[in-house]
C-alpha atoms as a PDB file:
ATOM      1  CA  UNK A   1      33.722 100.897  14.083  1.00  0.00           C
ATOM      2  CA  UNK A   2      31.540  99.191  16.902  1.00  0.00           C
ATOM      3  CA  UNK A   3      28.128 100.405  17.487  1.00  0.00           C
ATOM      4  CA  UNK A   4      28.177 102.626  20.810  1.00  0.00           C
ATOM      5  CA  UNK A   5      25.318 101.231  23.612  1.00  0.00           C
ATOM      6  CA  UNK A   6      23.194 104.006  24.473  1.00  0.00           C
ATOM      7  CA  UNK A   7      22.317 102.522  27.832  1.00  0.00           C
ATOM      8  CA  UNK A   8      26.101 102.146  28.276  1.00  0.00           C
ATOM      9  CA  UNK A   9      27.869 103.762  31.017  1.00  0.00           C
ATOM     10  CA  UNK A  10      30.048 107.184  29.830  1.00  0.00           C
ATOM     11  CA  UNK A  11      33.576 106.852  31.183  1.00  0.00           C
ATOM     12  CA  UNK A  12      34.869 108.688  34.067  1.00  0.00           C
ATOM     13  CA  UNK A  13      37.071 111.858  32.899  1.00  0.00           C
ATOM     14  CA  UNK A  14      40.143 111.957  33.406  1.00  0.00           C
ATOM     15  CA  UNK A  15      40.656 115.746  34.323  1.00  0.00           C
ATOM     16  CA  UNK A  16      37.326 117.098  35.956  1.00  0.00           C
ATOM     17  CA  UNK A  17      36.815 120.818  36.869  1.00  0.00           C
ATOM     18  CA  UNK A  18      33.373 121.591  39.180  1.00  0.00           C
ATOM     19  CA  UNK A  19      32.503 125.064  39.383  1.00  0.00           C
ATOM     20  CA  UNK A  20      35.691 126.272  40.090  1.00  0.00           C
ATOM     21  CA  UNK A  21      36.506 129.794  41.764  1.00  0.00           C
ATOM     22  CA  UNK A  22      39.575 131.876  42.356  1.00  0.00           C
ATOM     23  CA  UNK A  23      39.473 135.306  43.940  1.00  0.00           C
ATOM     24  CA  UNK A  24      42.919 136.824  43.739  1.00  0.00           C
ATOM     25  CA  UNK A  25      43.606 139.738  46.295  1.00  0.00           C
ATOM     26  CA  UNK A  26      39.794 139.498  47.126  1.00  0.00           C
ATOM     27  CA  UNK A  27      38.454 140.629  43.821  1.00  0.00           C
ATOM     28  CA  UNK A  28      36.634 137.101  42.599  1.00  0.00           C
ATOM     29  CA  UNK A  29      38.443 136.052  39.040  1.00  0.00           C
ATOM     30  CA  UNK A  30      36.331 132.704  38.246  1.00  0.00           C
ATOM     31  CA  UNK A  31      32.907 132.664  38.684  1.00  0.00           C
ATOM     32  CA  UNK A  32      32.275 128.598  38.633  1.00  0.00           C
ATOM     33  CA  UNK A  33      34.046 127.424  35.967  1.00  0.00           C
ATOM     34  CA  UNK A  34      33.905 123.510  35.310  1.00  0.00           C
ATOM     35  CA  UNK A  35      35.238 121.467  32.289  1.00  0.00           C
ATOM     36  CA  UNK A  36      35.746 117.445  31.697  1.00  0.00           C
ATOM     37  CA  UNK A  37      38.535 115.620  29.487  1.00  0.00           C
ATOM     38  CA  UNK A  38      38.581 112.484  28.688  1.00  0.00           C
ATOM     39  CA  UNK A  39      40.945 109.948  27.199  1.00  0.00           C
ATOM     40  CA  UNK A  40      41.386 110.445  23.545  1.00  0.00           C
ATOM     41  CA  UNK A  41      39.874 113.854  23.934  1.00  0.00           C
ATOM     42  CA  UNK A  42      41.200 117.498  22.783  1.00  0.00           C
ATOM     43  CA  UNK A  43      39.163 120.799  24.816  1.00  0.00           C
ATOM     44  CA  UNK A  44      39.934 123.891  23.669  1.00  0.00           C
ATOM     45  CA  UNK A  45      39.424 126.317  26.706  1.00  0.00           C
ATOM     46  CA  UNK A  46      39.074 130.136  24.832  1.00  0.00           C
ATOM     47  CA  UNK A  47      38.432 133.657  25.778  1.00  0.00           C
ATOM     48  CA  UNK A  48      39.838 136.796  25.222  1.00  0.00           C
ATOM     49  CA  UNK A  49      42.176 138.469  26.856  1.00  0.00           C
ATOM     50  CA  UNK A  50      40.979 139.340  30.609  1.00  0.00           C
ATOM     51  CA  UNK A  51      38.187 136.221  30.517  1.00  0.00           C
ATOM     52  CA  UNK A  52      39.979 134.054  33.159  1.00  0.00           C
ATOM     53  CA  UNK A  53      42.177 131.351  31.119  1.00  0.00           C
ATOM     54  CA  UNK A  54      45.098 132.052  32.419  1.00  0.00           C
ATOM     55  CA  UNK A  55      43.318 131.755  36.154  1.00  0.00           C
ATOM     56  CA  UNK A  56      41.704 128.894  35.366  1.00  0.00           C
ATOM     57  CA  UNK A  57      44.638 126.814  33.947  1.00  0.00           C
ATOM     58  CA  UNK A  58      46.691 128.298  36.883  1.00  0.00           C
ATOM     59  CA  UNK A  59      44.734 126.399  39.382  1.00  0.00           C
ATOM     60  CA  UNK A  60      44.147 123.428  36.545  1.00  0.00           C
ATOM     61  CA  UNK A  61      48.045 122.626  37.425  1.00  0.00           C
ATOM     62  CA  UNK A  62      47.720 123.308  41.216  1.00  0.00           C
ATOM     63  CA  UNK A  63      49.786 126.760  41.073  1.00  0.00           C
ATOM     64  CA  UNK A  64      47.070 128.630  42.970  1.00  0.00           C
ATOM     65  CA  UNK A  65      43.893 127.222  45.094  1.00  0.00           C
ATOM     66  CA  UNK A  66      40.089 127.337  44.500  1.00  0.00           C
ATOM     67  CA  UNK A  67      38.218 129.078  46.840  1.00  0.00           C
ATOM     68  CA  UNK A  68      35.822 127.031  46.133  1.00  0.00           C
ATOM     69  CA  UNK A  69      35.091 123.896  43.787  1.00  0.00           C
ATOM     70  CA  UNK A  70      36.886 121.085  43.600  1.00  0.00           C
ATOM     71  CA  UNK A  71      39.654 119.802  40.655  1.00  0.00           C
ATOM     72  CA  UNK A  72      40.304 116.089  40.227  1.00  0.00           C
ATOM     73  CA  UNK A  73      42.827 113.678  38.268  1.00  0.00           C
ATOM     74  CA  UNK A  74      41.597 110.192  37.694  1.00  0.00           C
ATOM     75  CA  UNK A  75      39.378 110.497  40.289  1.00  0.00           C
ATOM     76  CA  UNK A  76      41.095 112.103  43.165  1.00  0.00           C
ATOM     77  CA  UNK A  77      41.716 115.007  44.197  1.00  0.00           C
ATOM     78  CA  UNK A  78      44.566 117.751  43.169  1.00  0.00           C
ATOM     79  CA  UNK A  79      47.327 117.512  45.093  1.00  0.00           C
ATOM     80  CA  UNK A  80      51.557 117.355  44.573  1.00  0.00           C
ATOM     81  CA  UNK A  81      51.073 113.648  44.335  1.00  0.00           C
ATOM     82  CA  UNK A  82      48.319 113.441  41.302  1.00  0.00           C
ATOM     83  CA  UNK A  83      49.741 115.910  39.755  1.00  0.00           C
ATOM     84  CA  UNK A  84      52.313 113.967  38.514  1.00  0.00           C
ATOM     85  CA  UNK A  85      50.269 112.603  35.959  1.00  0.00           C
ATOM     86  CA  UNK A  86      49.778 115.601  34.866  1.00  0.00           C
ATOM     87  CA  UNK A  87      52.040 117.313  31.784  1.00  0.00           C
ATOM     88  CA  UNK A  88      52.196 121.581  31.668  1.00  0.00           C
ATOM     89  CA  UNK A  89      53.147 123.536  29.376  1.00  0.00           C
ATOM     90  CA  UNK A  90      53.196 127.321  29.944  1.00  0.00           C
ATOM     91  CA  UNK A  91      52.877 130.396  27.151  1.00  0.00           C
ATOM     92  CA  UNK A  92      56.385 131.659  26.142  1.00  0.00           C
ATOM     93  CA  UNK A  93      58.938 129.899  28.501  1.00  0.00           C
ATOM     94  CA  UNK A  94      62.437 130.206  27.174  1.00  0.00           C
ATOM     95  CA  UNK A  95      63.205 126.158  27.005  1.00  0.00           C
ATOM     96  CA  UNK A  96      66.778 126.402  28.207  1.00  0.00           C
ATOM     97  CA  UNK A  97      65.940 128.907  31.079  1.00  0.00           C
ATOM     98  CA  UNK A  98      69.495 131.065  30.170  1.00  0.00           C
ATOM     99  CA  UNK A  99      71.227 127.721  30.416  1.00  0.00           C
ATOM    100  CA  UNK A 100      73.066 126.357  27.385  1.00  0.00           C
ATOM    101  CA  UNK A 101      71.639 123.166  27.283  1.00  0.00           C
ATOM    102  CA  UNK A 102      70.941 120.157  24.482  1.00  0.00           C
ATOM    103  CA  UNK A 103      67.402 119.707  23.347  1.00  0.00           C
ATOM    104  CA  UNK A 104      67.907 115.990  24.591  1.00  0.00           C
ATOM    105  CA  UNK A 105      69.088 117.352  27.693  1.00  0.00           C
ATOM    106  CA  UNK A 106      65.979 120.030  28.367  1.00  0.00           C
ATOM    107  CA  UNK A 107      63.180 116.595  27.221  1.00  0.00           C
ATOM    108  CA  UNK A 108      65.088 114.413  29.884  1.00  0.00           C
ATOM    109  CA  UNK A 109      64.933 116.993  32.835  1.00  0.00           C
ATOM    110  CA  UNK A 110      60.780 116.062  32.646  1.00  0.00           C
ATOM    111  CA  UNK A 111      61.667 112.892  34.291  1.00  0.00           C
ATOM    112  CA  UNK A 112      63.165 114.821  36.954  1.00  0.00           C
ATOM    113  CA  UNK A 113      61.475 116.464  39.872  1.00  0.00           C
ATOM    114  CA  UNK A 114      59.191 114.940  43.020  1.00  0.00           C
ATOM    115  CA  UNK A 115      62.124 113.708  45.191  1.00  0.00           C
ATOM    116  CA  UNK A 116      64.319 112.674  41.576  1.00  0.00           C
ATOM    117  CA  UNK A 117      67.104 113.555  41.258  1.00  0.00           C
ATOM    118  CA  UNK A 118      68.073 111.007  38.304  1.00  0.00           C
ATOM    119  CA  UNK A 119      66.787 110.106  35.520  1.00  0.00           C
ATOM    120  CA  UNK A 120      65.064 106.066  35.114  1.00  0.00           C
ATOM    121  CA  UNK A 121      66.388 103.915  33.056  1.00  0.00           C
ATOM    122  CA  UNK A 122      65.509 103.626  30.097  1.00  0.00           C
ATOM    123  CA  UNK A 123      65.179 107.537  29.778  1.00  0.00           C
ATOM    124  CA  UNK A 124      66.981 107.491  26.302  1.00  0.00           C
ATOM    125  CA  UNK A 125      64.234 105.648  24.805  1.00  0.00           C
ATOM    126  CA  UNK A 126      61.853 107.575  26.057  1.00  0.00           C
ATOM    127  CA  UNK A 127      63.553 111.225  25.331  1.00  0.00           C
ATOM    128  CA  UNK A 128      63.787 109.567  21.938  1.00  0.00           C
ATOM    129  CA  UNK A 129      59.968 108.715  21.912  1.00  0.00           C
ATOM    130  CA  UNK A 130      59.247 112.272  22.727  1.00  0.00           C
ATOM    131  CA  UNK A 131      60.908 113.885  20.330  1.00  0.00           C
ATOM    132  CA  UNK A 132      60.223 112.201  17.683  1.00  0.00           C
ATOM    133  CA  UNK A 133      56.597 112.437  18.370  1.00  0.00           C
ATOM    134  CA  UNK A 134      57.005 116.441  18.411  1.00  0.00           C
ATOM    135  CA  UNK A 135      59.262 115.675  15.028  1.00  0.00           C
ATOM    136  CA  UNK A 136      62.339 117.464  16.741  1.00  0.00           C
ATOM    137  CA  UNK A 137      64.359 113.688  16.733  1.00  0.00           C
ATOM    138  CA  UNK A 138      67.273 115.177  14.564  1.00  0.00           C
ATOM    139  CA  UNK A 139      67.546 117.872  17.015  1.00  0.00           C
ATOM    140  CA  UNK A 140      68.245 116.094  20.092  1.00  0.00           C
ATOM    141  CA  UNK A 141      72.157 116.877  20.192  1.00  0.00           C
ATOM    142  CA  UNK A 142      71.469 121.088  19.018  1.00  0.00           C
ATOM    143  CA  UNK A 143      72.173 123.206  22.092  1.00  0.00           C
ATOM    144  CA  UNK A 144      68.416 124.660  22.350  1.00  0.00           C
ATOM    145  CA  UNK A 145      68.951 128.515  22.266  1.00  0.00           C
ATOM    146  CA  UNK A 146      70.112 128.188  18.943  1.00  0.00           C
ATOM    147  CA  UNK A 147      66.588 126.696  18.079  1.00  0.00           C
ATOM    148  CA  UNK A 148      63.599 128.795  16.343  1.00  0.00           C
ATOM    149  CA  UNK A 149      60.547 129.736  18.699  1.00  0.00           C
ATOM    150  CA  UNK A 150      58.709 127.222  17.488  1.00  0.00           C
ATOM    151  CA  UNK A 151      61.372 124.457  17.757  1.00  0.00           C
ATOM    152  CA  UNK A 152      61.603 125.720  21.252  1.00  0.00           C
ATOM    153  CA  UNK A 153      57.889 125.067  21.924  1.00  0.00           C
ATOM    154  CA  UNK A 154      58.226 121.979  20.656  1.00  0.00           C
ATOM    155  CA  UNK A 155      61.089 120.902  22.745  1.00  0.00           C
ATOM    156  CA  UNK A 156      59.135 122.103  25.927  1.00  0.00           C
ATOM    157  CA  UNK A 157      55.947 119.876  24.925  1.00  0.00           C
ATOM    158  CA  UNK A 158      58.463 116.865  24.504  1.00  0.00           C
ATOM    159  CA  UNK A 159      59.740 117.737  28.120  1.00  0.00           C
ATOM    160  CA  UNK A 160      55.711 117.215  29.347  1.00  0.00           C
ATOM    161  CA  UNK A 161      55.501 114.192  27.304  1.00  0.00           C
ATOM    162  CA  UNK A 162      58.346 112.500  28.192  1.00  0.00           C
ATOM    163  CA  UNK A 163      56.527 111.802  31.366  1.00  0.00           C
ATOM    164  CA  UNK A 164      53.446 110.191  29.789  1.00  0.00           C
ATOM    165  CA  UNK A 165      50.956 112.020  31.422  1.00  0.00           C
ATOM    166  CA  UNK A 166      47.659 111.517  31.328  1.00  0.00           C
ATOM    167  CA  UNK A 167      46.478 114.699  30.957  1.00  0.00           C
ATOM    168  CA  UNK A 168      48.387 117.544  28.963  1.00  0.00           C
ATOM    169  CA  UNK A 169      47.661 121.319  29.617  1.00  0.00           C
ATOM    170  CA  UNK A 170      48.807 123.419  26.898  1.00  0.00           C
ATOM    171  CA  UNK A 171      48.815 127.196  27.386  1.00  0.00           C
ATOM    172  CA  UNK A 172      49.059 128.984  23.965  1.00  0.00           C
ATOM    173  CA  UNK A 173      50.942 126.568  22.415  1.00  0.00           C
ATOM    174  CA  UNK A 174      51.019 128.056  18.825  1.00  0.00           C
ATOM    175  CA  UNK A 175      51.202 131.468  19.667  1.00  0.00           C
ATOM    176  CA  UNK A 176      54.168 133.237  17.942  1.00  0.00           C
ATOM    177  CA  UNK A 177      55.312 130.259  16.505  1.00  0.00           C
ATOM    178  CA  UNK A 178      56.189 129.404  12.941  1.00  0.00           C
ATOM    179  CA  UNK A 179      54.083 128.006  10.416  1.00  0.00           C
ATOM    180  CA  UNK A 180      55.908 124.888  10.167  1.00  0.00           C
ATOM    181  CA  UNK A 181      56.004 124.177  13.633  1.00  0.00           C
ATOM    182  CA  UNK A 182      51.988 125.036  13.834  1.00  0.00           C
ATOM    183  CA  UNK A 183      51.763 122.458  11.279  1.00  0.00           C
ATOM    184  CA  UNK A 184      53.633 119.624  12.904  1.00  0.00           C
ATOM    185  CA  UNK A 185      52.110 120.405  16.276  1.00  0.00           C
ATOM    186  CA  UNK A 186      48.899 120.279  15.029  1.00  0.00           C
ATOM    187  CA  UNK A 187      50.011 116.474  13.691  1.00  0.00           C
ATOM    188  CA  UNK A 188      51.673 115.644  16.850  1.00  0.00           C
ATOM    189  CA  UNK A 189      48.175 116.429  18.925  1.00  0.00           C
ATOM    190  CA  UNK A 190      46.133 114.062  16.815  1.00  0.00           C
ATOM    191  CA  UNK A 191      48.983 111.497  17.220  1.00  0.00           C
ATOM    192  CA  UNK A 192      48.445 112.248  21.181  1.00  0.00           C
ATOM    193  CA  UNK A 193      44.665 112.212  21.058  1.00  0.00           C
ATOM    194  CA  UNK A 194      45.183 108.986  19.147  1.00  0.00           C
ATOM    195  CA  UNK A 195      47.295 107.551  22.188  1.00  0.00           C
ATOM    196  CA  UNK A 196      44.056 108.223  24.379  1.00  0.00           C
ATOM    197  CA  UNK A 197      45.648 111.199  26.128  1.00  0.00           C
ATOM    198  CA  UNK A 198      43.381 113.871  27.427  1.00  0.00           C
ATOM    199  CA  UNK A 199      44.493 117.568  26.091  1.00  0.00           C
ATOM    200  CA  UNK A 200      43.370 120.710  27.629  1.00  0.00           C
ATOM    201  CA  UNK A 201      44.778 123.590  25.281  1.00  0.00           C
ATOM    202  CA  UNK A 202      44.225 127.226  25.520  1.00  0.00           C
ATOM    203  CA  UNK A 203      43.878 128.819  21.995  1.00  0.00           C
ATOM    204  CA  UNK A 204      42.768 132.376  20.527  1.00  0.00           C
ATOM    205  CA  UNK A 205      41.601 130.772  17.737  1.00  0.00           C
ATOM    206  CA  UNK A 206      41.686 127.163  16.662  1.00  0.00           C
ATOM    207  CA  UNK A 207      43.326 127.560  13.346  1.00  0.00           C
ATOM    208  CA  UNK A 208      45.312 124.565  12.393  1.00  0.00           C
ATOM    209  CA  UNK A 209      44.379 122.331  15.072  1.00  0.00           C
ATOM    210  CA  UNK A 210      40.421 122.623  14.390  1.00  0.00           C
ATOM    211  CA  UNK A 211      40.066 119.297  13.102  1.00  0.00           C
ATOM    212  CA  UNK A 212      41.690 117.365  16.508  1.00  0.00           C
ATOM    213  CA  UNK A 213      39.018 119.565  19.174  1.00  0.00           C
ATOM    214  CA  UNK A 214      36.229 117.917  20.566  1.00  0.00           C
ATOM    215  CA  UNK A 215      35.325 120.021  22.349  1.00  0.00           C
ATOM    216  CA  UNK A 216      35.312 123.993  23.086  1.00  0.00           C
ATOM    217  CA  UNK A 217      34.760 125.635  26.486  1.00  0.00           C
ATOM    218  CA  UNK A 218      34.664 129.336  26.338  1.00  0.00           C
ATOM    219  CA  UNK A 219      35.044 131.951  29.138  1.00  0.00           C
ATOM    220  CA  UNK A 220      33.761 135.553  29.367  1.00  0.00           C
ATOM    221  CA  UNK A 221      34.998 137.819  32.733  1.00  0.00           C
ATOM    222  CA  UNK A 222      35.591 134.502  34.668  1.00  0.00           C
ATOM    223  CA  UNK A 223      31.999 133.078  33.673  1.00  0.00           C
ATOM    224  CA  UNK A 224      31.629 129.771  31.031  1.00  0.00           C
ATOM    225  CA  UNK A 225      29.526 131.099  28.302  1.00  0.00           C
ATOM    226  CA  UNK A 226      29.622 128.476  25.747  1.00  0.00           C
ATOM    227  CA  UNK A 227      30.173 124.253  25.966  1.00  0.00           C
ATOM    228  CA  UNK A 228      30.058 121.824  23.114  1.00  0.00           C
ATOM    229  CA  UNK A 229      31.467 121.117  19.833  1.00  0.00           C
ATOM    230  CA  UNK A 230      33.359 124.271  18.435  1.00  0.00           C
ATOM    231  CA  UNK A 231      31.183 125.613  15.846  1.00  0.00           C
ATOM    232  CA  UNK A 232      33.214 125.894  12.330  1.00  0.00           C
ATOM    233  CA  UNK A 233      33.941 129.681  12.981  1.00  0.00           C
ATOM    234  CA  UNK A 234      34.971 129.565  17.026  1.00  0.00           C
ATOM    235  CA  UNK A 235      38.171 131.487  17.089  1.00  0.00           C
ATOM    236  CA  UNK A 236      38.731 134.912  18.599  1.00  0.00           C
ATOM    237  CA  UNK A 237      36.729 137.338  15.964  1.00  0.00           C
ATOM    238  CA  UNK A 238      33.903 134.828  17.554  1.00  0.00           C
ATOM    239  CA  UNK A 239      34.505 135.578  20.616  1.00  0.00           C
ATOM    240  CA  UNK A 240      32.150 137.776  23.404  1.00  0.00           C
ATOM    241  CA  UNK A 241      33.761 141.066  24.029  1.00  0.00           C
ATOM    242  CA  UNK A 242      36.028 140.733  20.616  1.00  0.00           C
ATOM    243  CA  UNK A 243      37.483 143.939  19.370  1.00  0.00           C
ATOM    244  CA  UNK A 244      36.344 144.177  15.347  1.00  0.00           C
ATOM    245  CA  UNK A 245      38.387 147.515  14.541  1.00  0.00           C
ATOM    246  CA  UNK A 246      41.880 146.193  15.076  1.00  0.00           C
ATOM    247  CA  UNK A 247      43.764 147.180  11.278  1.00  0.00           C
ATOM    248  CA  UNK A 248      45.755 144.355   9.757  1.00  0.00           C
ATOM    249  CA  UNK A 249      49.102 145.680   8.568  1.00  0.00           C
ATOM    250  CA  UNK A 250      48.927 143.797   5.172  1.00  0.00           C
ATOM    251  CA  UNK A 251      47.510 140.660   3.419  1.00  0.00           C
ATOM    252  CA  UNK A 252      49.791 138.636   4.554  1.00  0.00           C
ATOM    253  CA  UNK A 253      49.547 139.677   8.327  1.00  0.00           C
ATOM    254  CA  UNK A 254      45.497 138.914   8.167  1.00  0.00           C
ATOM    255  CA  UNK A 255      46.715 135.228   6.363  1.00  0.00           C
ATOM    256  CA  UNK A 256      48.914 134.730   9.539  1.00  0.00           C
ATOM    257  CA  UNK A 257      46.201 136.435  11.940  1.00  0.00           C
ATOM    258  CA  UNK A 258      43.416 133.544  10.643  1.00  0.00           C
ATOM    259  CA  UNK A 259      46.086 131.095  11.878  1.00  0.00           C
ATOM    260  CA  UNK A 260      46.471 132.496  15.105  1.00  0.00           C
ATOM    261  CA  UNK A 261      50.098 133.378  14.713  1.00  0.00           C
ATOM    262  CA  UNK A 262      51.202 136.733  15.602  1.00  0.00           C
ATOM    263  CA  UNK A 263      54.937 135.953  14.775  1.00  0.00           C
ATOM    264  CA  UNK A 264      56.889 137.985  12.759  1.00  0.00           C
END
């Protein structure tokens, strides 16, 4: 590996956040909130519940407006246009929507949208591409509610990536999923990061993705109390404001609450 020059200059981000704030119904949510990713980076943006996450990555993706601050994608400024190079993935959305549709058929609807009404060409090869990348490639033809939770997930994060974004939000991505898709998702974001893709992900705890994370941006009641590397125990008992006296059912459910996963 090359020798990095000091005196070189850092590259631009490619997502940049400056003091951000959102008051909803005039009651002030985010209190200045700012966060960078670059290319080939992984941020894990945590809290617990009620810090401002969800706020924050709501006006991330443009779904509500700063009151004040400023949000920019390479370099410009948010608007319906950037934001196409810009891949979402919300907490728990069905993948099919109450529609029976294929998996194949949910990844290639990505490519629709901003005045598209078709797909490109070469859209096979690319659905293809992102599947296989999630590790879902033998499940392109399965009509998608018959898929687990977690193969769901998966199948949504294929429909961002089939874009090739340059930036990938990822809201909860492993909550109530299965172990095995935890693992593979965890693979597929170091294949991403490896691609030069910048991830924003939004995790209770960083469980079996802690190895791909950069860096670790943590909120408290709308406020950033904590930037840098995650230290080796960030995760939600780590958190400001955590709740110790919360009972684990059983063994097993405290194995599965390290993880993250609050599945059955």
């Amino acid at each position: 590996m090359a020798a990095t020059d000091p005196a070189a200059p850092a590259a631009s981000p490619v997502l940049s956040a400056r003091d951000v704030r959102v008051s909803l119904g005039g009651t002030p949510i985010l209190h200045g909130v700012s966060l960078d990713a670059h290319r080939g980076e992984v941020v894990a943006l945590m809290g617990g519940n009620g810090s401002g996450k969800s706020t924050f990555v709501r006006a991330l993706v443009g779904a509500i407006a700063p009151t004040h601050g400023e949000i920019r994608l390479a370099g410009r400024l948010l608007t319906p246009s950037s934001r196409a190079s810009l891949g979402y993935v919300p907490q728990r959305l069905t993948a099919a929507g109450g529609v029976s549709a294929t998996v194949a058929e949910v990844v290639a609807s990505g490519l629709l949208g901003n005045r598209r009404l078709r797909t490109p060409r070469h859209s096979r090869a690319r659905v293809a591409e992102a599947l296989s990348t999630m590790g879902i490639g033998d499940l392109a033809h399965r009509d998608v509610t018959r898929l687990s939770g977690g193969q769901q997930q998966r199948a949504l994060i294929a429909r961002a990536l089939v874009r090739h974004p340059d930036v990938l939000v990822l809201d909860e991505p492993m909550a109530g999923v299965d172990l095995e898709s935890q693992v593979a998702f965890a693979h597929a974001l170091g294949h991403l990061k490896d691609g030069g893709a910048a991830i924003v992900i939004v995790l209770h705890e960083l469980g079996a993705v802690a190895r791909h994370i950069d860096q670790a941006v943590v909120l408290e009641h709308g406020c950033v109390t904590y930037t840098g590397a995650p230290p080796a125990d960030m995760g939600v008992h780590a958190l400001p404001g955590h709740d110790h006296e919360h009972p684990h059912a059983d063994p097993q459910a405290a194995d599965r609450s390290s993880l993250g996963w609050d599945g059955p």
